[in-house]
C-alpha atoms as a PDB file:
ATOM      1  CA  UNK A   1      84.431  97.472  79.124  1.00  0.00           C
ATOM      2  CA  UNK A   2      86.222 100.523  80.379  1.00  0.00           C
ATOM      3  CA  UNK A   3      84.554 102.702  83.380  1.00  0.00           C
ATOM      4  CA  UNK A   4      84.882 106.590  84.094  1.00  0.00           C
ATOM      5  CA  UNK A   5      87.771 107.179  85.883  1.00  0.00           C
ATOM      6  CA  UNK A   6      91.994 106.763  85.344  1.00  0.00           C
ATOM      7  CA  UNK A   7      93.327 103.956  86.974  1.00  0.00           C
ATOM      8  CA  UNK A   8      95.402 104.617  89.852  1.00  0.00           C
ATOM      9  CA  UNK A   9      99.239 104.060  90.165  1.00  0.00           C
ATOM     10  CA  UNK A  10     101.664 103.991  93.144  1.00  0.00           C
ATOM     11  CA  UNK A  11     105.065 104.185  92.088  1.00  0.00           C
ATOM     12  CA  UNK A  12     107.916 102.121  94.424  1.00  0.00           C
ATOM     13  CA  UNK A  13     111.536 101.592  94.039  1.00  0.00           C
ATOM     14  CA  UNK A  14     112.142  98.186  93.244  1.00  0.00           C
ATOM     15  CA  UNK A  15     110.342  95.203  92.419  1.00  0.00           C
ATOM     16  CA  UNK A  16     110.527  93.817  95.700  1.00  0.00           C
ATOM     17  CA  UNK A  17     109.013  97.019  97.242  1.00  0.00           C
ATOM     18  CA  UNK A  18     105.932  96.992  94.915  1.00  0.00           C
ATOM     19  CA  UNK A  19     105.435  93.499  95.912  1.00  0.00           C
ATOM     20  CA  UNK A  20     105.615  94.235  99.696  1.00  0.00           C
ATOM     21  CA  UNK A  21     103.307  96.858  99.090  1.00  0.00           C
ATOM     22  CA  UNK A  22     100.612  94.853  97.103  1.00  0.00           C
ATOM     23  CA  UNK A  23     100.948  91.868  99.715  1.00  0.00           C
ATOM     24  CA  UNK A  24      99.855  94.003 102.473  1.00  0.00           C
ATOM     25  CA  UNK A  25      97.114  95.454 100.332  1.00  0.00           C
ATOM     26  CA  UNK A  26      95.901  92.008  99.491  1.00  0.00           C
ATOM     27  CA  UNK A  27      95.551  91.112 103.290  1.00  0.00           C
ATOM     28  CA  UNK A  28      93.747  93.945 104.202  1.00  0.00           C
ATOM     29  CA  UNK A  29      91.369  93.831 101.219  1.00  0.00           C
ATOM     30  CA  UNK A  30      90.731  90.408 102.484  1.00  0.00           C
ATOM     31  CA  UNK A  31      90.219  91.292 106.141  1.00  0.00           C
ATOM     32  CA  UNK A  32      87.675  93.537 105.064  1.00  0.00           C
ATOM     33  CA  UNK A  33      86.008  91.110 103.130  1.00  0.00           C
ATOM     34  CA  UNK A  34      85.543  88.746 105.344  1.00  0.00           C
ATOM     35  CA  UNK A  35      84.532  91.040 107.919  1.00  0.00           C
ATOM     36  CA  UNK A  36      81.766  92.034 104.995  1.00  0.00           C
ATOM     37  CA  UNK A  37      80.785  88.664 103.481  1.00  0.00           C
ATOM     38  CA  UNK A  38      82.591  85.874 105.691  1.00  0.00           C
ATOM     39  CA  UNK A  39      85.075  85.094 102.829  1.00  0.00           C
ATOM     40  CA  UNK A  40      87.527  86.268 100.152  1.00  0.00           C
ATOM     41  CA  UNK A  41      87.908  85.194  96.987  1.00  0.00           C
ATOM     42  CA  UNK A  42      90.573  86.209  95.362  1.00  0.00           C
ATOM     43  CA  UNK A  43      92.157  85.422  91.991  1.00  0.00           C
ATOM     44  CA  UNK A  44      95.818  85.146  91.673  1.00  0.00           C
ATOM     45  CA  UNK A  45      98.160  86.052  88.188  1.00  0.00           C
ATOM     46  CA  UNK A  46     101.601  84.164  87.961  1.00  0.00           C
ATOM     47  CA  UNK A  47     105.381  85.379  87.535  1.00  0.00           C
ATOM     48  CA  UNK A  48     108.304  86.413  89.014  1.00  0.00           C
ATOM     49  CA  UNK A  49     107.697  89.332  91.063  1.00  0.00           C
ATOM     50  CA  UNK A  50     104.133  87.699  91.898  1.00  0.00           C
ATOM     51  CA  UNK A  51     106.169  84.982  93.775  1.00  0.00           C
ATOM     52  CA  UNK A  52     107.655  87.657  96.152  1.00  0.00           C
ATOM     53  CA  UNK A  53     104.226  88.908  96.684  1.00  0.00           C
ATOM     54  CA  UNK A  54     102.973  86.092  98.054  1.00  0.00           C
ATOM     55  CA  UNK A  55     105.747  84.940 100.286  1.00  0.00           C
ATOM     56  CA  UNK A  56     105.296  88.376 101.766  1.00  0.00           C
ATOM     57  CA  UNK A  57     101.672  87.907 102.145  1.00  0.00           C
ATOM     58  CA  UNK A  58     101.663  84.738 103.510  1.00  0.00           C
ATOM     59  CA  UNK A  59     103.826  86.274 106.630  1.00  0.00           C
ATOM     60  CA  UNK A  60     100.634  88.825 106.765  1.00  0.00           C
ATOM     61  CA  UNK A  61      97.373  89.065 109.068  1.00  0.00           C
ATOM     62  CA  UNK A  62      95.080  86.861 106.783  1.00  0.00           C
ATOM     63  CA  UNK A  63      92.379  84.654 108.159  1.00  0.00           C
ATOM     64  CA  UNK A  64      93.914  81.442 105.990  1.00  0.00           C
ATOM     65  CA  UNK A  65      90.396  79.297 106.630  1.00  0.00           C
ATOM     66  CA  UNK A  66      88.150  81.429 104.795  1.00  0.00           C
ATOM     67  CA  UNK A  67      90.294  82.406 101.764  1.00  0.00           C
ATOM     68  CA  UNK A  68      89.731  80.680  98.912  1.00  0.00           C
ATOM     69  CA  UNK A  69      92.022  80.853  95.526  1.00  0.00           C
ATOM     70  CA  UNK A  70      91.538  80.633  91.881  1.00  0.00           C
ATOM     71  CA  UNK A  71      93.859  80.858  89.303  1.00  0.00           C
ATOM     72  CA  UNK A  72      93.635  83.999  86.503  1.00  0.00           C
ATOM     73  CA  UNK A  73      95.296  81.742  84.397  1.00  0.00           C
ATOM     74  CA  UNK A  74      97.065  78.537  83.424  1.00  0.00           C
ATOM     75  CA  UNK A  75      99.303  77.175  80.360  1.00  0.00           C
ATOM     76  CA  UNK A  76      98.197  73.586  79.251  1.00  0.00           C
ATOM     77  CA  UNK A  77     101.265  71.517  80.674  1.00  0.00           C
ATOM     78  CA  UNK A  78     101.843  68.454  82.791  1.00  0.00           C
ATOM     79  CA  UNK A  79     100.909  68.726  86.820  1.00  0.00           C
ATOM     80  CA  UNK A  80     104.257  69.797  88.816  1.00  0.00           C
ATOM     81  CA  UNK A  81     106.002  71.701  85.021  1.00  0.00           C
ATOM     82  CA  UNK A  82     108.182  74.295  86.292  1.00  0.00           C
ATOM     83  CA  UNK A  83     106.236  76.803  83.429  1.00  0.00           C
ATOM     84  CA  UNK A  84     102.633  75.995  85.727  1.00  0.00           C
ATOM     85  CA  UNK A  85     101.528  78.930  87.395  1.00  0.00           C
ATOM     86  CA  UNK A  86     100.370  76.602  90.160  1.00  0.00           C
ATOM     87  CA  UNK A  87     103.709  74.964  90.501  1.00  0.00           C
ATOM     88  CA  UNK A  88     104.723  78.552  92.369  1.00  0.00           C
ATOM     89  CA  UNK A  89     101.287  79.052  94.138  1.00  0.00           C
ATOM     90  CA  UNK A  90     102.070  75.915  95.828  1.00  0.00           C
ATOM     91  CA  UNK A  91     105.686  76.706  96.723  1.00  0.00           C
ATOM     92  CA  UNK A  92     104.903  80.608  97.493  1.00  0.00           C
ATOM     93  CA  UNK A  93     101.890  80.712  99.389  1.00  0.00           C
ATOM     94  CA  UNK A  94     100.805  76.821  99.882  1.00  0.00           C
ATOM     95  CA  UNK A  95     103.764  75.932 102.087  1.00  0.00           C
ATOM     96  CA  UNK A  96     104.067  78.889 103.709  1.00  0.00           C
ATOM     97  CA  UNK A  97     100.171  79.205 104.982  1.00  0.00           C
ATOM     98  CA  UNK A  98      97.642  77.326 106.994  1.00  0.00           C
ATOM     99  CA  UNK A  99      95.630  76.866 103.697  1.00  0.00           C
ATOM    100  CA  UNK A 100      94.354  73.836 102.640  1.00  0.00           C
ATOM    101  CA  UNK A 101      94.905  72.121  99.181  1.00  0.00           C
ATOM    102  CA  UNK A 102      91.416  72.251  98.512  1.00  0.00           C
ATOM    103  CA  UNK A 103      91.533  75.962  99.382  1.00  0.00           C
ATOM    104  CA  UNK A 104      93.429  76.809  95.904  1.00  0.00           C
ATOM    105  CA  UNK A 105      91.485  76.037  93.015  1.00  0.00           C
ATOM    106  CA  UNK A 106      93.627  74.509  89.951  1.00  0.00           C
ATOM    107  CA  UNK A 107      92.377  75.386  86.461  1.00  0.00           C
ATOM    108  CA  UNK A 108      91.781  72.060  84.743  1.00  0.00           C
ATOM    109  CA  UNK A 109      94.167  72.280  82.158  1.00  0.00           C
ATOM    110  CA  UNK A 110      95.344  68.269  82.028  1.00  0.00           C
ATOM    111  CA  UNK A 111      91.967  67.243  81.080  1.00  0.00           C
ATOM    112  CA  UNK A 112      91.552  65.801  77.266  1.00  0.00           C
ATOM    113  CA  UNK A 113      88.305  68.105  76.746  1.00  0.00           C
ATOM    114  CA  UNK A 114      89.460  71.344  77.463  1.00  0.00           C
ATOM    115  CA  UNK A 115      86.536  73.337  76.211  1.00  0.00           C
ATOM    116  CA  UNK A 116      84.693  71.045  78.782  1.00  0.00           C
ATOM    117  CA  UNK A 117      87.232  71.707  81.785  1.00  0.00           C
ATOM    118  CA  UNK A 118      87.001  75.813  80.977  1.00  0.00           C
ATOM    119  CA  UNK A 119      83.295  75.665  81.550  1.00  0.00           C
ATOM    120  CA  UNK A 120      83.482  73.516  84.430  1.00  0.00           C
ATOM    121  CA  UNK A 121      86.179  76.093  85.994  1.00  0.00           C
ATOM    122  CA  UNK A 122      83.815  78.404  85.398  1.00  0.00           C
ATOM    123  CA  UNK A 123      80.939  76.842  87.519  1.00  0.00           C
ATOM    124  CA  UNK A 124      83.666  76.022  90.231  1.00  0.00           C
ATOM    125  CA  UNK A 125      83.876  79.610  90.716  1.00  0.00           C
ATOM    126  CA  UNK A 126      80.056  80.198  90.771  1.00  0.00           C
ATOM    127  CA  UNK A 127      79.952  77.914  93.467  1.00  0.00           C
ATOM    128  CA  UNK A 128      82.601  79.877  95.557  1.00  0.00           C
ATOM    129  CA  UNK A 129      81.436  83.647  94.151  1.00  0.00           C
ATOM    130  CA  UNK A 130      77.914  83.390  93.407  1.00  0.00           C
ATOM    131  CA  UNK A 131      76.076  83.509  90.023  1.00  0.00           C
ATOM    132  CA  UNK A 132      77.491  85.395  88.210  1.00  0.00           C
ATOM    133  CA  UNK A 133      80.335  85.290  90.123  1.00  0.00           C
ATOM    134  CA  UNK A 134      81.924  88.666  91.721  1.00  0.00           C
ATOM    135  CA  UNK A 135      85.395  88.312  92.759  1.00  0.00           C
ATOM    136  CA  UNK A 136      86.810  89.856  96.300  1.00  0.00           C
ATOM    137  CA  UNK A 137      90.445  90.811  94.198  1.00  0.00           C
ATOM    138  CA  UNK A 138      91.583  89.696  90.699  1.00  0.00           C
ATOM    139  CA  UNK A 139      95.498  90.272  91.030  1.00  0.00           C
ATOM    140  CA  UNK A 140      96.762  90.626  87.209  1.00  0.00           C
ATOM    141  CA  UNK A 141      99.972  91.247  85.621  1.00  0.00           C
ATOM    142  CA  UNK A 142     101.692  93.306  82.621  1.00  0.00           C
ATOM    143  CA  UNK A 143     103.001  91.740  79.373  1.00  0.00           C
ATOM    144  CA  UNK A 144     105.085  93.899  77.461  1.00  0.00           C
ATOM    145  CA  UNK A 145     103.105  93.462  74.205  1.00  0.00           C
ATOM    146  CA  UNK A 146     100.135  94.394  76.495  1.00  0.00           C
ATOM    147  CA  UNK A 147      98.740  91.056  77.722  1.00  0.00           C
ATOM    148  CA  UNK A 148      96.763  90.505  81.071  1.00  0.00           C
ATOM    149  CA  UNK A 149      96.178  87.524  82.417  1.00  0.00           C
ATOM    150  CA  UNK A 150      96.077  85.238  79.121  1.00  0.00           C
ATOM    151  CA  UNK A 151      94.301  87.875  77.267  1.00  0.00           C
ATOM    152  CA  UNK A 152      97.021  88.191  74.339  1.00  0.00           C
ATOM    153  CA  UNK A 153      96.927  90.220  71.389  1.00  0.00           C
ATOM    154  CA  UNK A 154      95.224  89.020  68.228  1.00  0.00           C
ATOM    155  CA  UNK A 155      93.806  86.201  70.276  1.00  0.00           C
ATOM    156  CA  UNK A 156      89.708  85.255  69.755  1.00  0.00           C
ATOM    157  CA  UNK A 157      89.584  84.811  73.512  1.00  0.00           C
ATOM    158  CA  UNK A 158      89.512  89.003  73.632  1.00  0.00           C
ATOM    159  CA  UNK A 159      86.230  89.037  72.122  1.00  0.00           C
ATOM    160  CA  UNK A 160      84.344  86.758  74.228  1.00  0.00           C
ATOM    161  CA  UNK A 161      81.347  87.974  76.493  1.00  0.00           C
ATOM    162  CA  UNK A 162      79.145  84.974  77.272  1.00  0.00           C
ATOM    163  CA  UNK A 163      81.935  82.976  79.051  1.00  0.00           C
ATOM    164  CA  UNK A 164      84.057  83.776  82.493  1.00  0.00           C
ATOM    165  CA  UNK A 165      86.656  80.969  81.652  1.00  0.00           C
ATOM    166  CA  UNK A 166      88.154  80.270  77.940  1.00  0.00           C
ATOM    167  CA  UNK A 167      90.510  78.948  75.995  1.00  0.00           C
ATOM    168  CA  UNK A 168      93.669  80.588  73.961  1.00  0.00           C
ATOM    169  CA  UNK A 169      95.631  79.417  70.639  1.00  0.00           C
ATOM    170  CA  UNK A 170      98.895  78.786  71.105  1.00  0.00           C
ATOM    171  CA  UNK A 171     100.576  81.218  72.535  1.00  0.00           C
ATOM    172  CA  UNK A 172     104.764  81.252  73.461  1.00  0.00           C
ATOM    173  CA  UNK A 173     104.293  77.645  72.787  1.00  0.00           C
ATOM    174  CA  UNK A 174     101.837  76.954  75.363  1.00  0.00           C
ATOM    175  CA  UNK A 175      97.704  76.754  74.631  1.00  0.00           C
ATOM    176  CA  UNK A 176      96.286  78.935  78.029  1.00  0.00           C
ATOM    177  CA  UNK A 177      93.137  78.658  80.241  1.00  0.00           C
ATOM    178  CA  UNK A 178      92.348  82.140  80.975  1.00  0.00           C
ATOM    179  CA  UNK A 179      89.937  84.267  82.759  1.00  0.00           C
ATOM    180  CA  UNK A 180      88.112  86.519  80.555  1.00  0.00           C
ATOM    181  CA  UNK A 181      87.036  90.225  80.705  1.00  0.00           C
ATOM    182  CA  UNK A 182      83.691  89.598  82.088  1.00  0.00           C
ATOM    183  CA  UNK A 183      84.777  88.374  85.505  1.00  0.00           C
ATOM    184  CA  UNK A 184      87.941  90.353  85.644  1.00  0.00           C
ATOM    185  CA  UNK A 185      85.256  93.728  85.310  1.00  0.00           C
ATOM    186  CA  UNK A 186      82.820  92.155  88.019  1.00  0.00           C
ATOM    187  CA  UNK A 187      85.615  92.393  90.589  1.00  0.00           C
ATOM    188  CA  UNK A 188      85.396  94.372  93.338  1.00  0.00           C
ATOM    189  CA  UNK A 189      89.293  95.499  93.300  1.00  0.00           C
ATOM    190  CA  UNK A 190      91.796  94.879  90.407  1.00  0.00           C
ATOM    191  CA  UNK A 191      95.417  94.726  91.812  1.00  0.00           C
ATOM    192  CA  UNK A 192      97.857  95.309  88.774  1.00  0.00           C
ATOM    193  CA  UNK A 193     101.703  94.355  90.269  1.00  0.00           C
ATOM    194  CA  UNK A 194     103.583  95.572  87.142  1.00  0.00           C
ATOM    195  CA  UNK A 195     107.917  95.503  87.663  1.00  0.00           C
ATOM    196  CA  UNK A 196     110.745  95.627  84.729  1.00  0.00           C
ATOM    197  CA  UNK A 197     111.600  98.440  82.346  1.00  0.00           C
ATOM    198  CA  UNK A 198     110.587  96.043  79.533  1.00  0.00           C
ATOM    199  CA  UNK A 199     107.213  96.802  81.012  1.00  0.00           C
ATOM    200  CA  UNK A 200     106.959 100.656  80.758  1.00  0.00           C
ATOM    201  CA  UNK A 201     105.872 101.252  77.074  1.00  0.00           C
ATOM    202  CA  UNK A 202     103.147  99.026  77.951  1.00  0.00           C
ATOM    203  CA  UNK A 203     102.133 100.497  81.448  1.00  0.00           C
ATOM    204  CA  UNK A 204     102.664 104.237  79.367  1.00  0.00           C
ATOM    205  CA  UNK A 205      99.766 102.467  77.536  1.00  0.00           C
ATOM    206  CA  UNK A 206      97.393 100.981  79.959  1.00  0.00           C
ATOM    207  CA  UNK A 207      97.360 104.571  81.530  1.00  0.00           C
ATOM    208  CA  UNK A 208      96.273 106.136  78.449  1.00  0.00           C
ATOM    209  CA  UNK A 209      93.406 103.436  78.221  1.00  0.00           C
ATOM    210  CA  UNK A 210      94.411 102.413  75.207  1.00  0.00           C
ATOM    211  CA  UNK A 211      91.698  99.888  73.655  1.00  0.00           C
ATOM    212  CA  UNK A 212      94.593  98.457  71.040  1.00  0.00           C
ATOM    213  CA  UNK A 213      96.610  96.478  73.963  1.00  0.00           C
ATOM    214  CA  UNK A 214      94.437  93.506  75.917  1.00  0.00           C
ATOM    215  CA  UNK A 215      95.359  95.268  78.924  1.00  0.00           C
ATOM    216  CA  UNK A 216      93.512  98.665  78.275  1.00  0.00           C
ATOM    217  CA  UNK A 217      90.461  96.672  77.991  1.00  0.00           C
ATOM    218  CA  UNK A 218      90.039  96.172  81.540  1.00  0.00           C
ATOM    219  CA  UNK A 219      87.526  98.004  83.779  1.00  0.00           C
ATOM    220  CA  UNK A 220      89.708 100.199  85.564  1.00  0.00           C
ATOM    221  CA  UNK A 221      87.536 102.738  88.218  1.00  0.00           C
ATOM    222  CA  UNK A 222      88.213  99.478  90.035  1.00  0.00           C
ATOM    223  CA  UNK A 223      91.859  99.100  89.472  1.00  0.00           C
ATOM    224  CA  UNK A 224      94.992 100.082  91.339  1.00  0.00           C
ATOM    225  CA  UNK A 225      98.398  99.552  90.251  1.00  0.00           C
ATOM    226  CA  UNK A 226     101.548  98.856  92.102  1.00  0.00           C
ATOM    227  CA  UNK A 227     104.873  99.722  89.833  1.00  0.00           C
ATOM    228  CA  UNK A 228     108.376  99.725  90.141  1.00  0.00           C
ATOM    229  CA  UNK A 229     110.466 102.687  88.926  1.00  0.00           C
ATOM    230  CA  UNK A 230     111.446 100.325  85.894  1.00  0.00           C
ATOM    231  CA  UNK A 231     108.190  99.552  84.668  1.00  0.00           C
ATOM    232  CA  UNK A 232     106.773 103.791  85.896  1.00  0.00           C
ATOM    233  CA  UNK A 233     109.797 105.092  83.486  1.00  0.00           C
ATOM    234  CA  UNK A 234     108.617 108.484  83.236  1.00  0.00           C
ATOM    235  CA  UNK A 235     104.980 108.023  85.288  1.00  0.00           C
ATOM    236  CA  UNK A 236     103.857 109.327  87.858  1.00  0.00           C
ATOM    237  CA  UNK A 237     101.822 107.805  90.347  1.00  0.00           C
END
């Protein structure tokens, strides 16, 4: 799943640096997108320091009426729990932007059927991205036992290659609706925002490529990553 070359990482002083940083990166990658294609689809990872990203971003030069948003991932809880990564995209970037509702695209996870709902979140972004779909930006985070996105370790959900959209086990309590690696390598840009020394064995890793952590799995001649000095420890970008 890997390509040829080392991913690329941009080392800042804080958290909320590396999140300024990967805000304005996000707006340009979608200016020139839509300049390219008339739209930009983008795929957005949840979390602390995400948060700060997008407030920042949505104070940046985006053209709000052709974005359209998708979720990397989702825990299976009620609509409006504070543990929803879509509780935060509506506070961070919903309220803050001339987006539309519709324009954010929530992963199905209250449905009885889940297997159902993945594949049908799956076909709502072939509609937006084509078939197979080809993301503008997949935005993805750092675990510190090497997860991405809901790709954890140990998990059957690593091994799947037929499917864009899946379904975890339980994982810190919570059953996830994840993307998978297929669609995360079709992207045209990977943005990794990875902040907190708890982070930096992992990141160590992802740099080396290592296959053993979900995270090394991802296609990364793609990939960019902003870091804090926590999270860098002794990298250098």
């Amino acid at each position: 799943m890997t390509g040829e070359t080392t991913v690329k990482i941009e080392i800042f002083p804080g958290a909320a640096s590396a999140a300024q940083v990967a805000a304005v990166f996000i707006a340009a990658d979608s200016r020139a997108a839509i300049a390219a294609r008339g739209r930009f689809v983008t795929a957005l990872s949840g979390g602390s320091t995400p948060w700060l990203m997008l407030r920042t971003l949505a104070r940046e030069e985006v053209r709000w009426d052709t974005v359209q948003v998708v979720q990397v991932d989702e825990r299976v809880a009620p609509a409006g729990d504070p543990e929803r990564n879509l509780t935060h995209l509506y506070e961070n970037l919903l309220a803050h932007t001339s987006l539309r509702p519709e324009q954010i695209h929530t992963m199905p996870v209250e449905c009885g059927d889940l297997e159902a709902a993945a594949e049908q979140y799956a076909q709502t972004i072939a509609d937006l991205a084509g078939s197979p779909p080809v993301l503008d930006l997949a935005h993805l985070g750092l675990g510190a036992d090497g997860h991405t996105a809901s790709l954890v370790p140990g998990d059957p959900v690593l091994d799947i290659t037929e499917a864009d959209v899946a379904l975890t086990g339980t994982y810190q309590g919570r059953r996830r609706m994840t993307l998978t690696y297929p669609i995360l390598d079709r992207a045209r840009r990977v943005l990794w925002l990875v902040t907190g020394v708890e982070k930096a064995a992992a990141l160590h890793r992802l740099q080396a490529e290592d296959p053993s952590i979900p995270a090394g799995r991802v296609r990364r001649d793609r990939a960019v990553v902003f870091a804090d000095r926590g999270a860098a420890g002794t990298l250098k970008g």
